[in-house]
C-alpha atoms as a PDB file:
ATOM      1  CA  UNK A   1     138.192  69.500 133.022  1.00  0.00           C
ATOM      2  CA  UNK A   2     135.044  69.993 130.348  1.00  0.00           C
ATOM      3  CA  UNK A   3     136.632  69.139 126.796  1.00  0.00           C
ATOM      4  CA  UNK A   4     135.605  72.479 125.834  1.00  0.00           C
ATOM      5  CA  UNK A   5     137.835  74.139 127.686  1.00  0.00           C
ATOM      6  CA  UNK A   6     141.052  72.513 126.453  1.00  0.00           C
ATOM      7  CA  UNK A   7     140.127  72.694 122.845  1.00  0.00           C
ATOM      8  CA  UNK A   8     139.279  76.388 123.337  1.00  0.00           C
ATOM      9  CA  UNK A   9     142.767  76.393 124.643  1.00  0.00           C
ATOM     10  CA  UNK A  10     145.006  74.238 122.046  1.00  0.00           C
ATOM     11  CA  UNK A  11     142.683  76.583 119.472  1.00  0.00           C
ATOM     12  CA  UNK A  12     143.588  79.964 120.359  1.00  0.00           C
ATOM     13  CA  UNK A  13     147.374  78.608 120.794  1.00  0.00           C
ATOM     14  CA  UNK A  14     147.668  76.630 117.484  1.00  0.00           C
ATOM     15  CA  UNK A  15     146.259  80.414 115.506  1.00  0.00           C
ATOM     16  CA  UNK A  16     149.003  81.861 117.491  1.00  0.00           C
ATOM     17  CA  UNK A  17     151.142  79.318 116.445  1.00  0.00           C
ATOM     18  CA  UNK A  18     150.676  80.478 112.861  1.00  0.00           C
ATOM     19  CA  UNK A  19     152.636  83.960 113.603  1.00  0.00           C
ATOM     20  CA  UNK A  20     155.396  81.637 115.255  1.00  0.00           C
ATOM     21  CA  UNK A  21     155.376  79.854 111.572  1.00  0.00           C
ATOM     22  CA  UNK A  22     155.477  83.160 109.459  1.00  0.00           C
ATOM     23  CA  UNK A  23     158.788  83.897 111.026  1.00  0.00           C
ATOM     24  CA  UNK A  24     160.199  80.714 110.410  1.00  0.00           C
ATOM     25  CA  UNK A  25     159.235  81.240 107.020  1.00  0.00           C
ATOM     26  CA  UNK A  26     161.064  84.243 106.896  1.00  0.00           C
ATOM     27  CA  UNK A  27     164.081  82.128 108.328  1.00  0.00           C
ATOM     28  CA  UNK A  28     163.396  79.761 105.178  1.00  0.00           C
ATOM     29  CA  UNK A  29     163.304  82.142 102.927  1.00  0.00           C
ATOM     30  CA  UNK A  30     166.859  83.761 103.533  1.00  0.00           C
ATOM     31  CA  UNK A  31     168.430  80.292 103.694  1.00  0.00           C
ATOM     32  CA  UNK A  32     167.397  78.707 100.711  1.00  0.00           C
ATOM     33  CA  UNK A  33     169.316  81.080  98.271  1.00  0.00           C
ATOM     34  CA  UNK A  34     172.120  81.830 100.766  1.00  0.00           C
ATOM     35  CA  UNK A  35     172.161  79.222 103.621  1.00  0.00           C
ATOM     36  CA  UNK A  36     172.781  82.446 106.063  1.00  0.00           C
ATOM     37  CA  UNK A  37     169.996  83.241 108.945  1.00  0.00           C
ATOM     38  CA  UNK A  38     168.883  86.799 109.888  1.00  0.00           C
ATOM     39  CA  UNK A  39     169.474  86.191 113.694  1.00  0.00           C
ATOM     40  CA  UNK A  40     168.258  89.847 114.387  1.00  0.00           C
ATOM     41  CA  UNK A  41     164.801  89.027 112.994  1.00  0.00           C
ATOM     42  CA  UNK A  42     163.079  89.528 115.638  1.00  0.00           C
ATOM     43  CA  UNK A  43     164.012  93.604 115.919  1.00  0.00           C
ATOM     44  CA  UNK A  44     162.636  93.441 112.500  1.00  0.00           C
ATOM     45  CA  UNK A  45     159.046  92.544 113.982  1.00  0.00           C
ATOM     46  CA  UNK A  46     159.205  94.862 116.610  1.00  0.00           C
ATOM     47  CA  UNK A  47     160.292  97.868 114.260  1.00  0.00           C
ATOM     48  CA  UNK A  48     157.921  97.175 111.180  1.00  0.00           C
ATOM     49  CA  UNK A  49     155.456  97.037 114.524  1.00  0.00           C
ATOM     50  CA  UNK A  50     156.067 100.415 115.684  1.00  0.00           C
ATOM     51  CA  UNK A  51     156.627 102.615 112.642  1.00  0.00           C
ATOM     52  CA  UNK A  52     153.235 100.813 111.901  1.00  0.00           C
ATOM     53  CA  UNK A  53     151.681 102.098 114.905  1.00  0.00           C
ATOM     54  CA  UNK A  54     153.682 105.366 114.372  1.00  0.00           C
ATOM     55  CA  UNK A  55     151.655 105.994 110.992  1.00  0.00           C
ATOM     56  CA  UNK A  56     148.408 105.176 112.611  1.00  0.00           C
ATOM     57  CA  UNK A  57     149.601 107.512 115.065  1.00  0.00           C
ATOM     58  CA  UNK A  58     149.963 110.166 112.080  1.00  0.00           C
ATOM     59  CA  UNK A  59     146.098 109.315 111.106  1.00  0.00           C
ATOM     60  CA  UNK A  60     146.925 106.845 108.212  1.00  0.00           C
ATOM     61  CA  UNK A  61     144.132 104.201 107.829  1.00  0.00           C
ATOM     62  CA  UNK A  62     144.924 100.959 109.226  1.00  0.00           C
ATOM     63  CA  UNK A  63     144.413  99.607 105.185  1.00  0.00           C
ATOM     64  CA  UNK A  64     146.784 102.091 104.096  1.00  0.00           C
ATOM     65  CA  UNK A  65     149.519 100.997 107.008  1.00  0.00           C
ATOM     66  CA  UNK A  66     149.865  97.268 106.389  1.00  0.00           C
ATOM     67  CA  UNK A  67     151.000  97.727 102.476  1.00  0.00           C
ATOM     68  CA  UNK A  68     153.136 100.666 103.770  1.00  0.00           C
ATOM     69  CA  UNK A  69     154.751  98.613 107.005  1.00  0.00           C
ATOM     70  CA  UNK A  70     155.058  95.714 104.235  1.00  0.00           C
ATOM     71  CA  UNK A  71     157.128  97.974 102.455  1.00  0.00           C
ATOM     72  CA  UNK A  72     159.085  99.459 105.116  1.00  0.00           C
ATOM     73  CA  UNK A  73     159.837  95.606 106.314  1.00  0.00           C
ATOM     74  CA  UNK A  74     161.236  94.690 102.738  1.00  0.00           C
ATOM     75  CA  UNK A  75     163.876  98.000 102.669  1.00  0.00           C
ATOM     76  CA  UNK A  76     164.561  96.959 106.540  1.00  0.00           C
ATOM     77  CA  UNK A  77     165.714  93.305 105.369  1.00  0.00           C
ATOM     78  CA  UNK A  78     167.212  94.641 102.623  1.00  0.00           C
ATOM     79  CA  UNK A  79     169.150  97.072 104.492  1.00  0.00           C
ATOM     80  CA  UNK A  80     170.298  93.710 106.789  1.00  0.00           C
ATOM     81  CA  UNK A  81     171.513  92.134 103.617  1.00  0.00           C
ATOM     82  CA  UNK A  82     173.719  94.826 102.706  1.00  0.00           C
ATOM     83  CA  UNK A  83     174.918  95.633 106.056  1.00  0.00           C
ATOM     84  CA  UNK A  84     175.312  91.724 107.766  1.00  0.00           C
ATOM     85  CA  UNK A  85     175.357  89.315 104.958  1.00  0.00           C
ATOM     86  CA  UNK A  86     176.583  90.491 102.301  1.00  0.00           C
ATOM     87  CA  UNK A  87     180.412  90.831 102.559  1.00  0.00           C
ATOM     88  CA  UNK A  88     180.532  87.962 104.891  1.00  0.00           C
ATOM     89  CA  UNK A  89     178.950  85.893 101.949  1.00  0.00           C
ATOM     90  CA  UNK A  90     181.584  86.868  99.438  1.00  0.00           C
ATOM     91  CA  UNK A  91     183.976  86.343 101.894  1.00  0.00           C
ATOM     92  CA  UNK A  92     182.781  82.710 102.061  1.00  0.00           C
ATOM     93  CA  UNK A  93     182.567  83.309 106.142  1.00  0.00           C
ATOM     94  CA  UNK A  94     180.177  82.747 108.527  1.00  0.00           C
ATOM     95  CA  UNK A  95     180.710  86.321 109.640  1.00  0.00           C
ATOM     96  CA  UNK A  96     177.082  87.201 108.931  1.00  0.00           C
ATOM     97  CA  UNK A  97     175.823  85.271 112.334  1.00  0.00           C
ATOM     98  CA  UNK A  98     178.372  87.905 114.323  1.00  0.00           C
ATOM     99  CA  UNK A  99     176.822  90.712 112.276  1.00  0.00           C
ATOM    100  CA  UNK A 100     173.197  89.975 112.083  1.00  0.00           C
ATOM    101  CA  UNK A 101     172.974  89.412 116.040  1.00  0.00           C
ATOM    102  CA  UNK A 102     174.799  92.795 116.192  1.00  0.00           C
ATOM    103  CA  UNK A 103     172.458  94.365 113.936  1.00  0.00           C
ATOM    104  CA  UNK A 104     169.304  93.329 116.132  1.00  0.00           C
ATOM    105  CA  UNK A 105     170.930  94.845 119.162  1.00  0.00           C
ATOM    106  CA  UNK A 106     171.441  98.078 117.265  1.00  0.00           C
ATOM    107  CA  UNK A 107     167.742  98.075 115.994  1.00  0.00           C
ATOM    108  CA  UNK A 108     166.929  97.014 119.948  1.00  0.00           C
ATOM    109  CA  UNK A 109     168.708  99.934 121.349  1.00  0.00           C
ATOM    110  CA  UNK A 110     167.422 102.213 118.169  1.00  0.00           C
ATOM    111  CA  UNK A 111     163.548 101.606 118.842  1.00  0.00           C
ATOM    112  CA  UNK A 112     164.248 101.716 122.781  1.00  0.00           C
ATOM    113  CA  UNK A 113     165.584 105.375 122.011  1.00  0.00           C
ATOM    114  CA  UNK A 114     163.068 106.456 119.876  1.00  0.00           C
ATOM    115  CA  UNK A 115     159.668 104.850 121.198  1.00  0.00           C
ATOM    116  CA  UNK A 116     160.572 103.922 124.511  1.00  0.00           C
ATOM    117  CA  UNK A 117     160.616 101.468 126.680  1.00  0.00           C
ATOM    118  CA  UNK A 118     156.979 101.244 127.494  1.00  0.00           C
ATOM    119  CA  UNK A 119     154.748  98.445 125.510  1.00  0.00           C
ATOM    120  CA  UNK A 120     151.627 100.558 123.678  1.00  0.00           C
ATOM    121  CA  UNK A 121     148.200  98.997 122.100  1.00  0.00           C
ATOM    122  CA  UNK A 122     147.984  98.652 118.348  1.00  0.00           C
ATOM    123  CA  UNK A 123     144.633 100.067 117.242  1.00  0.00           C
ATOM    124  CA  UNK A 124     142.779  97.804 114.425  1.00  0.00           C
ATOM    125  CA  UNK A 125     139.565  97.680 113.105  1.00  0.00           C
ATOM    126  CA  UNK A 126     138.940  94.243 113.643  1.00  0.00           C
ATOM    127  CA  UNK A 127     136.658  92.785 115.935  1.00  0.00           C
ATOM    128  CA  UNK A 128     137.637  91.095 118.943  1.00  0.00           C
ATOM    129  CA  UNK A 129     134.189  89.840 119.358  1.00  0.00           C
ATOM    130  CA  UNK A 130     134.151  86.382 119.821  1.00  0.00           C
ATOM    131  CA  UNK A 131     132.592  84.207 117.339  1.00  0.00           C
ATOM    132  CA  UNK A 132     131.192  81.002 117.908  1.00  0.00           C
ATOM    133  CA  UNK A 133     132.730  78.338 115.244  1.00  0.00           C
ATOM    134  CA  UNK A 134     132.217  74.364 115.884  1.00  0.00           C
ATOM    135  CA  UNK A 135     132.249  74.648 119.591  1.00  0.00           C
ATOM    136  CA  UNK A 136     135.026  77.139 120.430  1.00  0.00           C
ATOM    137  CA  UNK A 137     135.117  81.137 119.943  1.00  0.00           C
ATOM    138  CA  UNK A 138     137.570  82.518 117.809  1.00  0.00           C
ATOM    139  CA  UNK A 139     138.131  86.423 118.058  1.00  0.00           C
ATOM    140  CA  UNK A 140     138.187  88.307 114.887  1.00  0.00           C
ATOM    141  CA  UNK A 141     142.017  88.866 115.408  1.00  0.00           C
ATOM    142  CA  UNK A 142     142.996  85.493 115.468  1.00  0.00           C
ATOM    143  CA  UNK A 143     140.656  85.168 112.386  1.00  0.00           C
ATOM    144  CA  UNK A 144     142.942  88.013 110.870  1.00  0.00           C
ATOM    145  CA  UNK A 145     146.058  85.975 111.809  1.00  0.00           C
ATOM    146  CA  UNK A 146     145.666  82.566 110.440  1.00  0.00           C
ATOM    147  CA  UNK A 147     143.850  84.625 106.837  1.00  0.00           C
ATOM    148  CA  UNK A 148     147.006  87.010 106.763  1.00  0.00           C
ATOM    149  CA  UNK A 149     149.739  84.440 107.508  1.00  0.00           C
ATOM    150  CA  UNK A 150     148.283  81.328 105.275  1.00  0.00           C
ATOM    151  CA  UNK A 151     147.194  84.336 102.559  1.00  0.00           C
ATOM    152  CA  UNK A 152     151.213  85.702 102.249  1.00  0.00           C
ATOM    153  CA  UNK A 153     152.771  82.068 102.413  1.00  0.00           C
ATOM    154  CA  UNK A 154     150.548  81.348  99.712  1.00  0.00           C
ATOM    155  CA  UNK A 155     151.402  84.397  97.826  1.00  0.00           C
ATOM    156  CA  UNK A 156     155.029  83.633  98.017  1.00  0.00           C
ATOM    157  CA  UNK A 157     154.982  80.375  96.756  1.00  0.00           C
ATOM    158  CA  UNK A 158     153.021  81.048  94.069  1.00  0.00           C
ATOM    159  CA  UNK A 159     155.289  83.763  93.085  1.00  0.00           C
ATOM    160  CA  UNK A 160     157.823  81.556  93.358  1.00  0.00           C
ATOM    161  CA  UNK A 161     156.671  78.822  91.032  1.00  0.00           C
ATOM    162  CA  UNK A 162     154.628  80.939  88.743  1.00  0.00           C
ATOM    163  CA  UNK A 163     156.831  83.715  87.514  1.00  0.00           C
ATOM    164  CA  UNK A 164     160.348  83.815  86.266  1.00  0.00           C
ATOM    165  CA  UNK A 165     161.716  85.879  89.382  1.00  0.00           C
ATOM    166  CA  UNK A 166     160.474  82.800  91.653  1.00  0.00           C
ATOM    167  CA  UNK A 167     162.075  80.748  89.049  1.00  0.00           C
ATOM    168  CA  UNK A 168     165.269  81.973  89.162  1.00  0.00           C
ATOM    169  CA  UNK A 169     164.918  82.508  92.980  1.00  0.00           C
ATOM    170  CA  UNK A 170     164.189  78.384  92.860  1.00  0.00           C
ATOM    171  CA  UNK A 171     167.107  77.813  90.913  1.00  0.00           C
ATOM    172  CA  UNK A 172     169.537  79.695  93.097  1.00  0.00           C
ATOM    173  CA  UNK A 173     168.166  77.686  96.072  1.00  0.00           C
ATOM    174  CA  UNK A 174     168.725  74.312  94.183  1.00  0.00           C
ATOM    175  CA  UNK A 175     172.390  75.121  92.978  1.00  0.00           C
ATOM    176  CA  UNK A 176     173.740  78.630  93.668  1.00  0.00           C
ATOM    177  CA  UNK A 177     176.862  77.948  91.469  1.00  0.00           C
ATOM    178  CA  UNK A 178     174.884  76.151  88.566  1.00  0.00           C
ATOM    179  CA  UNK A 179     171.848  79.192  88.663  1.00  0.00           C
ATOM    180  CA  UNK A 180     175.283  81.458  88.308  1.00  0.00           C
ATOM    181  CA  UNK A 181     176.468  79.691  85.280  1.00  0.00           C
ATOM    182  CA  UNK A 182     172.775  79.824  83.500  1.00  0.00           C
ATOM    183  CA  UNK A 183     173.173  83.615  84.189  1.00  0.00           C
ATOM    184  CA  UNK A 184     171.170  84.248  87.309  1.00  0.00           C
ATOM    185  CA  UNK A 185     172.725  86.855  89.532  1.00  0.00           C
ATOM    186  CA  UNK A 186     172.803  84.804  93.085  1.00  0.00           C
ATOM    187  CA  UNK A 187     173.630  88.507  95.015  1.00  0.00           C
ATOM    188  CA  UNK A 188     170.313  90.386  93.442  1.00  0.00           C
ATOM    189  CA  UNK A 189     168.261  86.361  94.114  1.00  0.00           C
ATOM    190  CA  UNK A 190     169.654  87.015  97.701  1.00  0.00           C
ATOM    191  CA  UNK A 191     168.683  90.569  98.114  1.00  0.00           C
ATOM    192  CA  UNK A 192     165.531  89.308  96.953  1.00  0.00           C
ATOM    193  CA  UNK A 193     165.240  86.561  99.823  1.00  0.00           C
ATOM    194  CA  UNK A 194     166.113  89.201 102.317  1.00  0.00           C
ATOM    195  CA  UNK A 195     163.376  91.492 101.250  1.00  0.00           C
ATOM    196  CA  UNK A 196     160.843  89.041 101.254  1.00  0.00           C
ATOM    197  CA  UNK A 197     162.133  87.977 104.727  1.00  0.00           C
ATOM    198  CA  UNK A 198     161.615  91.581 106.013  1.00  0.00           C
ATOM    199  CA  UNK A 199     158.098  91.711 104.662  1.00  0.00           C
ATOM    200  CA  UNK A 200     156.985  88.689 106.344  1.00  0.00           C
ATOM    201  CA  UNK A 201     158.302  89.772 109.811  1.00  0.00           C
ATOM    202  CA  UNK A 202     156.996  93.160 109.130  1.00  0.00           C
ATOM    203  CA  UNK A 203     153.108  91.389 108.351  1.00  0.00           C
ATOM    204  CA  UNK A 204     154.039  89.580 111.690  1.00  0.00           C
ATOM    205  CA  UNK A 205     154.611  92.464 113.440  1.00  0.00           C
ATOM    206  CA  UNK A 206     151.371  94.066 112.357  1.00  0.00           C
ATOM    207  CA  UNK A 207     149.639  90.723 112.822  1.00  0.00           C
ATOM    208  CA  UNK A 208     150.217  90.372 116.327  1.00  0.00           C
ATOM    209  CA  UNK A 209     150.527  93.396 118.223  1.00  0.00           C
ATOM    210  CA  UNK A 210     146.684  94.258 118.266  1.00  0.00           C
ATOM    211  CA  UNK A 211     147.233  90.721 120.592  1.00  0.00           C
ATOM    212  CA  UNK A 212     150.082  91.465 122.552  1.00  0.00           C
ATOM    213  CA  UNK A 213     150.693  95.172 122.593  1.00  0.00           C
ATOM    214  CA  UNK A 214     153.780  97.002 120.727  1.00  0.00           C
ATOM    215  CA  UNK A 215     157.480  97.097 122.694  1.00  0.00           C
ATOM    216  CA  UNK A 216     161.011  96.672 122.261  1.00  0.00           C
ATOM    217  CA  UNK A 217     160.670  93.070 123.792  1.00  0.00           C
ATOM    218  CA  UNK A 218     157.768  91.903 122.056  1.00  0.00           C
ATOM    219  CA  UNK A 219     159.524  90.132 119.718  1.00  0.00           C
ATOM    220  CA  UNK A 220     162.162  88.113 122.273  1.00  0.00           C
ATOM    221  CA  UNK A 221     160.254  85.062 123.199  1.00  0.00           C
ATOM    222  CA  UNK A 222     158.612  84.772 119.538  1.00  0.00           C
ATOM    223  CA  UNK A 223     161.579  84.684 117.790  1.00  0.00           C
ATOM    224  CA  UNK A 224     162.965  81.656 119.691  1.00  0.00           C
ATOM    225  CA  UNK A 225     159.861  79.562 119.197  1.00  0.00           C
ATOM    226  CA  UNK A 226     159.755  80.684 115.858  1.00  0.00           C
ATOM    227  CA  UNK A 227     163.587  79.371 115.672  1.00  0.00           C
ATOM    228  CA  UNK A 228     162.025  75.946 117.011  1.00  0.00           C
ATOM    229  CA  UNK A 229     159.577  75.850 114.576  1.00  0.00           C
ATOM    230  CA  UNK A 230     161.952  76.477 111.576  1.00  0.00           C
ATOM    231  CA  UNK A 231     164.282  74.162 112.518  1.00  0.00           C
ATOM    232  CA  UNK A 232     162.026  71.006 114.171  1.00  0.00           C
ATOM    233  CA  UNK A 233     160.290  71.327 110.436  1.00  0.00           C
ATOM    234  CA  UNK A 234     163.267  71.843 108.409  1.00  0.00           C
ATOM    235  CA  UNK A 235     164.871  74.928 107.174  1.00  0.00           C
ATOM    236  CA  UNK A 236     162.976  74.128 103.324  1.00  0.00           C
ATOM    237  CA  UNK A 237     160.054  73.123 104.327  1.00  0.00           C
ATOM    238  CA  UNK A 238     157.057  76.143 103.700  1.00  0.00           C
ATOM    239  CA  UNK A 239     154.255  73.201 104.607  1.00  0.00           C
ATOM    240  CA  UNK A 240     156.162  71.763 107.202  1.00  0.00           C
ATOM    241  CA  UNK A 241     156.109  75.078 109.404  1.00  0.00           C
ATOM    242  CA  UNK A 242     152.824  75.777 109.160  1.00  0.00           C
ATOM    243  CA  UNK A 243     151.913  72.116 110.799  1.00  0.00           C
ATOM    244  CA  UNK A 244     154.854  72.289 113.344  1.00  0.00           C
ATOM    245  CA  UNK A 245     153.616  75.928 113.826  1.00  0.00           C
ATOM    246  CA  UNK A 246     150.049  74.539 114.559  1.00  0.00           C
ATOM    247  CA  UNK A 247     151.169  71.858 116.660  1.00  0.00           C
ATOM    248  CA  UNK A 248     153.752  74.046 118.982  1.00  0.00           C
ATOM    249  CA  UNK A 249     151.038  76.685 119.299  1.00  0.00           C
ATOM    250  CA  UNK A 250     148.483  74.379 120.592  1.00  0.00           C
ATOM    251  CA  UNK A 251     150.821  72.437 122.901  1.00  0.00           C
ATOM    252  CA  UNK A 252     152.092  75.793 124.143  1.00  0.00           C
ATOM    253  CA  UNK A 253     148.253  76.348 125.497  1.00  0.00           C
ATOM    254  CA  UNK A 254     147.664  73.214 126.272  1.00  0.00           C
ATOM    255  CA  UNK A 255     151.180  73.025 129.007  1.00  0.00           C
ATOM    256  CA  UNK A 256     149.954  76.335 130.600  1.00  0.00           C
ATOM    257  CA  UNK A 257     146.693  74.886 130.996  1.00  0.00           C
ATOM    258  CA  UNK A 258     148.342  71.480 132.835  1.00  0.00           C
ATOM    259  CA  UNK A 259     151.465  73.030 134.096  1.00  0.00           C
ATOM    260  CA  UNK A 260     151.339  75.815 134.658  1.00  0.00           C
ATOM    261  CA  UNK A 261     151.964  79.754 132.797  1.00  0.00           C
ATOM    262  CA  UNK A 262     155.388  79.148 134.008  1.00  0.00           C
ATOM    263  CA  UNK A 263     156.556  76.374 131.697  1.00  0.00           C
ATOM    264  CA  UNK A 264     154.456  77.942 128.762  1.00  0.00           C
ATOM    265  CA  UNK A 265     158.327  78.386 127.125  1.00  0.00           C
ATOM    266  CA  UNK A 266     159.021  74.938 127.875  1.00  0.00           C
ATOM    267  CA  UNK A 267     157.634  73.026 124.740  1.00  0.00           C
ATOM    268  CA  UNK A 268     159.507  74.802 122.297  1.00  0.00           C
ATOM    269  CA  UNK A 269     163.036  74.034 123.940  1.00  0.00           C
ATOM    270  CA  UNK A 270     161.949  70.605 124.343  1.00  0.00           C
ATOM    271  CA  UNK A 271     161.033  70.463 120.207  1.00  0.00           C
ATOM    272  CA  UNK A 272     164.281  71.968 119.594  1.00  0.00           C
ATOM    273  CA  UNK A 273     166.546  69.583 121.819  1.00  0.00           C
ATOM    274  CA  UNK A 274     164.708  66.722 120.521  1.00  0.00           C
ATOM    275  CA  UNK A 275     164.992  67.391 116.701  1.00  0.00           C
ATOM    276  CA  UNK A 276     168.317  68.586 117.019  1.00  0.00           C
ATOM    277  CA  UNK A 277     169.480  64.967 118.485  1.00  0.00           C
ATOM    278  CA  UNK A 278     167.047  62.865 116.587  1.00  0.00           C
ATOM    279  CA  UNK A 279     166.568  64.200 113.281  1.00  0.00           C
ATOM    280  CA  UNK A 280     168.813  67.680 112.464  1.00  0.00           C
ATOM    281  CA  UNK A 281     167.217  67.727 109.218  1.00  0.00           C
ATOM    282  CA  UNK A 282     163.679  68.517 110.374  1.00  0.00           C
ATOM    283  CA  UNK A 283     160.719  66.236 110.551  1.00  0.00           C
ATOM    284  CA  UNK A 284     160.176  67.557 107.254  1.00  0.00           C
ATOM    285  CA  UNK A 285     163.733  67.726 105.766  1.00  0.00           C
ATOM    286  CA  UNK A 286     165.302  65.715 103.800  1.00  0.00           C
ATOM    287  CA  UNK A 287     169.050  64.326 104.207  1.00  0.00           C
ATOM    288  CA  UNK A 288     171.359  65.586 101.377  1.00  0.00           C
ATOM    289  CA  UNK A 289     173.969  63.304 100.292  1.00  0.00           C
ATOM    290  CA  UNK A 290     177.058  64.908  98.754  1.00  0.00           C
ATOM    291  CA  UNK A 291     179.247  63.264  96.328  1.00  0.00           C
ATOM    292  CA  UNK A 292     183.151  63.636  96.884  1.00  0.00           C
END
């Protein structure tokens, strides 16, 4: 098979691999200040996706939707916070798995209700024209992936080193009780975490439905792949998803090419098993020793 071919392939897979890394950033996000997981984050991307498309749908420009479904994904995480996390956290429980999973299937059966079951096409402005760049073509959508993705993990890491917000959102993640006793409140650094989180599945959403199409199941396989990726690089490790990202995106292409379309899913299970029994940590984590 010409060489061209596959790296056209592991290409286009490892830029869709990036949207597979956002959400696991979003995963990060929420656990570093409050070691809980939004397991319903995937109903997040497919709801920030279709009130997105429902304000195109109103005759909003697509410039004017993004900030807007941006917006709409913050309240949406903040409204799992609240709802899921937030008692079971007091409560020092790990209630907020139970609740968050619950929540999903409410948003599920919500957007199923409301927009239906059939999957619609996102309108954008962007291209899909391919361009020729160093012997593969790239589409201006997957262009508009890999600049939106790398452009808000950038943003939110530089907010959270460069301002005193991010600092005290740092802090919490370091030492909850010790950010606490320097008179940072943990439950507004945690609302925080959860808003952020929303944002970046709501950017996902609106990142990759022009690709896939808008439905209540767009979001199912993603999520677990994006799972994979958060927990094969570590659950604190911004860099470490965009690489495993990259690399699960690519070899995702790459085993439909050689396998076939039907073990596309495979990879990603295989990652997971494998880091799970070899290094739980992540291939970027690092092993916390606690003193007794």
């Amino acid at each position: 098979m010409p060489f061209s071919i596959v790296a056209q392939i592991a290409v286009s897979g490892a830029l869709m691999g990036l949207v597979y890394a956002l959400v696991a950033y979003g995963f990060q996000l929420t656990y570093a200040t409050s070691k809980s997981i939004n397991f319903g984050q995937g109903e997040l991307v497919m709801v920030s996706a279709f009130v997105s498309l429902s304000l195109i749908d109103l005759g909003l420009p697509y410039w004017a939707v993004v900030p807007l479904g941006l917006l709409f994904g913050a309240l949406l995480g903040l409204a799992v916070e609240r709802a899921a996390v937030r008692l079971a956290l007091e409560q020092k429980s790990e209630g907020w798995i139970l609740l968050t999973i619950i929540t999903g299937l409410f948003l599920f059966s919500a957007a199923e209700n409301v927009w239906g079951r059939d999957d619609r096409p996102f309108p954008t402005p962007i291209p899909s024209a391919p361009i020729h760049l160093l012997g593969v073509d790239v589409t201006g959508l997957e262009i508009s992936v890999a600049v939106g993705v790398l452009a808000v993990m950038g943003l939110v890491e530089l907010f959270k080193r460069r301002t005193l917000l991010g600092k005290a959102f740092e802090a919490v993640s370091a030492d909850r009780d010790a950010g606490e006793l320097m008179g940072i409140s943990a439950t507004r650094t945690v609302m925080l975490s959860y808003a952020l989180s929303g944002g970046v599945a709501a950017l996902a959403g609106i990142l990759v439905s022009p690709i896939t199409t808008v439905g209540p199941t767009m979001a199912s396989a993603m999520i677990l792949k994006a799972f994979s990726v958060a927990v094969v690089a570590g659950l604190e490790s911004g860099f470490g998803v965009v690489v495993v990202g990259l690399f699960l995106g690519a070899l995702e292409g790459l085993a439909s090419l050689y396998i076939g379309s039907g073990w596309r899913e495979a990879p990603g299970l295989a990652l997971l098993i494998l880091a799970l029994a070899v290094r739980p940590t992540g291939v970027f984590g690092k092993a916390v020793i606690r003193k007794v």
